[in-house]
Protein backbone atom coordinates (compact mmCIF):
# COMPACT_ATOMS: atom_id res chain seq x y z
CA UNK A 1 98.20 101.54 100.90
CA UNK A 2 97.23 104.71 99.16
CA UNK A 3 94.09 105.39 101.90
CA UNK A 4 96.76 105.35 104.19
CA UNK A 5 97.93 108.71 105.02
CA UNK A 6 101.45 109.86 104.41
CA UNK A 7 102.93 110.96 108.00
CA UNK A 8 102.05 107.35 108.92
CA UNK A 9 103.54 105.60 106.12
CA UNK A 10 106.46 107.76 106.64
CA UNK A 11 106.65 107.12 109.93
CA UNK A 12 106.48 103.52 108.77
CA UNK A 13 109.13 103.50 106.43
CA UNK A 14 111.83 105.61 108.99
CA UNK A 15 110.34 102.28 111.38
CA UNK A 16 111.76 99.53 108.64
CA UNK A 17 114.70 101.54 107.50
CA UNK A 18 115.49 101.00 111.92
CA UNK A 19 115.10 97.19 111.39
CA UNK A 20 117.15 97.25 108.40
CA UNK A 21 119.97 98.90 109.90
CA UNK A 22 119.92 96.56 112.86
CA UNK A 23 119.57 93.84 110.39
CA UNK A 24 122.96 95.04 108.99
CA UNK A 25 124.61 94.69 112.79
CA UNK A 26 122.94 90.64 113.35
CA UNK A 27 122.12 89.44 110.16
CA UNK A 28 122.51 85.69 111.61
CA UNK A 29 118.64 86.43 113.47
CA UNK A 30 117.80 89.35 111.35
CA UNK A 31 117.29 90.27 107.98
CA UNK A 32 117.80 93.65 106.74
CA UNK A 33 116.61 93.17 102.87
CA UNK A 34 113.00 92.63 103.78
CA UNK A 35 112.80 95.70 106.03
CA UNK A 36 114.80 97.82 103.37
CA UNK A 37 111.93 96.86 100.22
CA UNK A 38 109.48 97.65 103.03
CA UNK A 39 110.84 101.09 103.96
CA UNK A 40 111.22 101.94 99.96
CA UNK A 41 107.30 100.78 99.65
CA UNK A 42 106.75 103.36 102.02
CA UNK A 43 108.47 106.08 100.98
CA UNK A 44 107.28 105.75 97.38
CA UNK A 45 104.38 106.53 98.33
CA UNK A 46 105.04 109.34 100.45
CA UNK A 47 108.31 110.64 99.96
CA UNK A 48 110.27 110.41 96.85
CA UNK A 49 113.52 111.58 98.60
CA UNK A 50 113.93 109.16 100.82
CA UNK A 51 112.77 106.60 98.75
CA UNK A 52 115.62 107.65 96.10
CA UNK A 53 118.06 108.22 98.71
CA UNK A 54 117.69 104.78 99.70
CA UNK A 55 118.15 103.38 96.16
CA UNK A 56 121.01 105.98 95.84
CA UNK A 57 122.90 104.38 98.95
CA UNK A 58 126.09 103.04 97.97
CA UNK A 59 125.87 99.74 99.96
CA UNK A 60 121.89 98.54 100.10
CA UNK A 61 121.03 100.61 96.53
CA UNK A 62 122.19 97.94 93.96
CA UNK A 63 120.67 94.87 95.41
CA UNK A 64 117.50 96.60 96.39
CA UNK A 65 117.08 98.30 92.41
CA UNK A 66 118.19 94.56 91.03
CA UNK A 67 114.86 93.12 93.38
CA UNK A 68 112.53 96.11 91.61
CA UNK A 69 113.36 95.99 88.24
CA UNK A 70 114.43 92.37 87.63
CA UNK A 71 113.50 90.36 90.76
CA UNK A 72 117.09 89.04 91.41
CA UNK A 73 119.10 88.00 94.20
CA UNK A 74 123.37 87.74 93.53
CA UNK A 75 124.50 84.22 94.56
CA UNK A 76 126.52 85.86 96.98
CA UNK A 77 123.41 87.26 98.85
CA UNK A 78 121.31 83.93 98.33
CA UNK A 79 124.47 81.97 99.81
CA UNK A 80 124.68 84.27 102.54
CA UNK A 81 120.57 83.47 102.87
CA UNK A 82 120.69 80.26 102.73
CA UNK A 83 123.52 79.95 105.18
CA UNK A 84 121.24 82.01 107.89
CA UNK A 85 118.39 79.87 107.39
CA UNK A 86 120.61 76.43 108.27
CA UNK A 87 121.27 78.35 111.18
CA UNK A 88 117.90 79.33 112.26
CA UNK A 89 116.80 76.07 112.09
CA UNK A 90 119.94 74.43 114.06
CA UNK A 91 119.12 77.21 116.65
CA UNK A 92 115.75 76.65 117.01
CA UNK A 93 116.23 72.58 116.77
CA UNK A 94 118.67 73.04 119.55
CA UNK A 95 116.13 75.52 121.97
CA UNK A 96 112.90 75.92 121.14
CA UNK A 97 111.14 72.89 122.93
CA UNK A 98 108.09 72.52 121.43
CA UNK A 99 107.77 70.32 118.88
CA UNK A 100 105.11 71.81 116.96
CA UNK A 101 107.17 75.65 117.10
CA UNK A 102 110.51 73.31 115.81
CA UNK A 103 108.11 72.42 112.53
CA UNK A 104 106.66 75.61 112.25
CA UNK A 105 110.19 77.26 112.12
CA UNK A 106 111.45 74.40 109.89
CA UNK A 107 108.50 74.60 107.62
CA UNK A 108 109.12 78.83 107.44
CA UNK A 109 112.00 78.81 106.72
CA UNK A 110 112.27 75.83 103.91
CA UNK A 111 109.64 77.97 102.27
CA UNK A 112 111.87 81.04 102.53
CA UNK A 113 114.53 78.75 101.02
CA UNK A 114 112.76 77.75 97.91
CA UNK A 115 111.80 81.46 97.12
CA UNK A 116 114.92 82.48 97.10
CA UNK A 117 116.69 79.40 95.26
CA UNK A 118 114.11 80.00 92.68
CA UNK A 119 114.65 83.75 92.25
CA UNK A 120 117.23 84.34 89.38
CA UNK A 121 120.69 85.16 89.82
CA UNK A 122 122.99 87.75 88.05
C-alpha cells in the first residue's frame, strides 16, 4: 500500500466511504463497517483529514476508533451482525439455486459469524 500512489488511494477511500454510506441506507445486504475501516486505511495513508474527519464523525467515529485501538465490536453491533447474516443465508437458501453457491454463502458467512462472536465486546 505505500507504492501505491496517493490520488489513487484517495480516490479509493472517497470509493469505500460511497459503499459505506449506502451500507448505512440497506444494511440487511450491505455492510457499511467494512467499507468505513477500508476508506480510513486509505486515507491514512494519504490524507490525514479525511481520515480524522471520519474518526471525528459523530455516528461511525466511536465504533470505528473502538475496532483500531482495541479490536471490539458492542453487542449491539454484533447482534445487529449476526441478525444480517441469518438473513443472508435464509435469502440465499430461499433463491440462489445452486447448491454449491447455497454452501459457499453458508460457509461465508458462518465464518463471518465466528469472527465476530469471537471479537470482544465492551
Amino acid at each position: 500500500m505505500d507504492k501505491v500512489p496517493k490520488p489513487i488511494l484517495f480516490r479509493l477511500g472517497n470509493f469505500f466511504m460511497v459503499m459505506g454510506v449506502i451500507g448505512t441506507w440497506v444494511p440487511a445486504v450491505w455492510p457499511h463497517t467494512p467499507f468505513f475501516l477500508a476508506a480510513l486505511l486509505c486515507y491514512q495513508k494519504c490524507s490525514k483529514e479525511q481520515y480524522e474527519r471520519l474518526l471525528a464523525h459523530p455516528r461511525f467515529g466511536p465504533p470505528l476508533r473502538d475496532w483500531l485501538e482495541h479490536s471490539i465490536i458492542s453487542r449491539k453491533t454484533k447482534l445487529i451482525a449476526l441478525l444480517m447474516i441469518a438473513v443472508s443465508v435464509a435469502l440465499s437458501a430461499f433463491f440462489v439455486s445452486s447448491v454449491v453457491l447455497k454452501y459457499l454463502v453458508i460457509a461465508i458467512n458462518i465464518g463471518a459469524a465466528i469472527f465476530i462472536l469471537k471479537q470482544p465486546s465492551k
